[in-house]
Protein backbone atom coordinates (compact mmCIF):
# COMPACT_ATOMS: atom_id res chain seq x y z
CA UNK A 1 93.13 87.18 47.73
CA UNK A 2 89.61 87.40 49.99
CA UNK A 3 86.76 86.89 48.05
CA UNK A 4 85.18 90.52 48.78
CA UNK A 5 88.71 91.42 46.38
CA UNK A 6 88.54 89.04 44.10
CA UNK A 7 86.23 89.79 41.21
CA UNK A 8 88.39 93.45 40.88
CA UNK A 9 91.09 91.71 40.73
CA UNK A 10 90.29 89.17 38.05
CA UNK A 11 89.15 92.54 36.34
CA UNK A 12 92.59 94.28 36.46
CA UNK A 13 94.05 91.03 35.36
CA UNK A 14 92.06 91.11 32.04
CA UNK A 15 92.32 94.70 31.69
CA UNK A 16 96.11 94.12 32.35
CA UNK A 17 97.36 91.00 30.76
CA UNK A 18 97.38 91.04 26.29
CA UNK A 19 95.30 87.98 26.67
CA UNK A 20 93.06 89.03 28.55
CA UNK A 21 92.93 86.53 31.29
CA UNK A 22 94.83 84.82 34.24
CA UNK A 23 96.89 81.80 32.85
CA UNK A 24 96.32 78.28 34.78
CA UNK A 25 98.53 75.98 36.16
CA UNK A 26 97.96 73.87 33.81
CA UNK A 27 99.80 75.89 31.29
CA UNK A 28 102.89 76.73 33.52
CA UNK A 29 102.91 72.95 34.19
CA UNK A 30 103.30 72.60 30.47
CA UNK A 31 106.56 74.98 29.80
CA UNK A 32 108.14 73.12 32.44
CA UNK A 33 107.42 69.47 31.21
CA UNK A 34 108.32 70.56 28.00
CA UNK A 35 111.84 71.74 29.52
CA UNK A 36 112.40 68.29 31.32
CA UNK A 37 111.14 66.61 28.03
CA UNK A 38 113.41 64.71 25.33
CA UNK A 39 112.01 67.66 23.06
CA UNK A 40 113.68 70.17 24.85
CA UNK A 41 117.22 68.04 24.40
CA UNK A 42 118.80 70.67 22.31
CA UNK A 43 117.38 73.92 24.71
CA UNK A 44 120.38 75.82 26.63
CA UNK A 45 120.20 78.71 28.83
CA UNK A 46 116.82 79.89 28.14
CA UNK A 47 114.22 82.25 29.95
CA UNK A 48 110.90 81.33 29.76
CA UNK A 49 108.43 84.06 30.65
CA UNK A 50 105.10 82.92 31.22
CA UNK A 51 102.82 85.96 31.65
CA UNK A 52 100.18 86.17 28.78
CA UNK A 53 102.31 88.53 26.94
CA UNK A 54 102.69 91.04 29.99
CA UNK A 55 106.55 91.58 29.19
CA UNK A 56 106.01 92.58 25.80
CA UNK A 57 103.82 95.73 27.27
């Protein structure tokens, strides 16, 4: 996004997304170690959605 853009879109984002901000990478990262984790041994066929609560809208 060019920077003139950026700071309205930041602003949709929060206006947009239930939480109210733009998730990192850092927290995708985490759903998928989780999924390729011993933890995650007895997960099947599953749909993460990773959106700040955007689908539930």
């Amino acid at each position: 996004i060019p920077a003139p853009f950026r700071e309205q879109y930041d602003a949709q984002i929060r206006a947009t997304v239930p939480l109210k901000r733009q998730g990192t990478p850092e927290e995708a990262a985490a759903v998928a170690l989780f999924l390729l984790s011993d933890d995650a041994g007895y997960v099947t066929g599953s749909q993460y959605v990773v959106d700040g609560g955007l689908l539930r809208l």
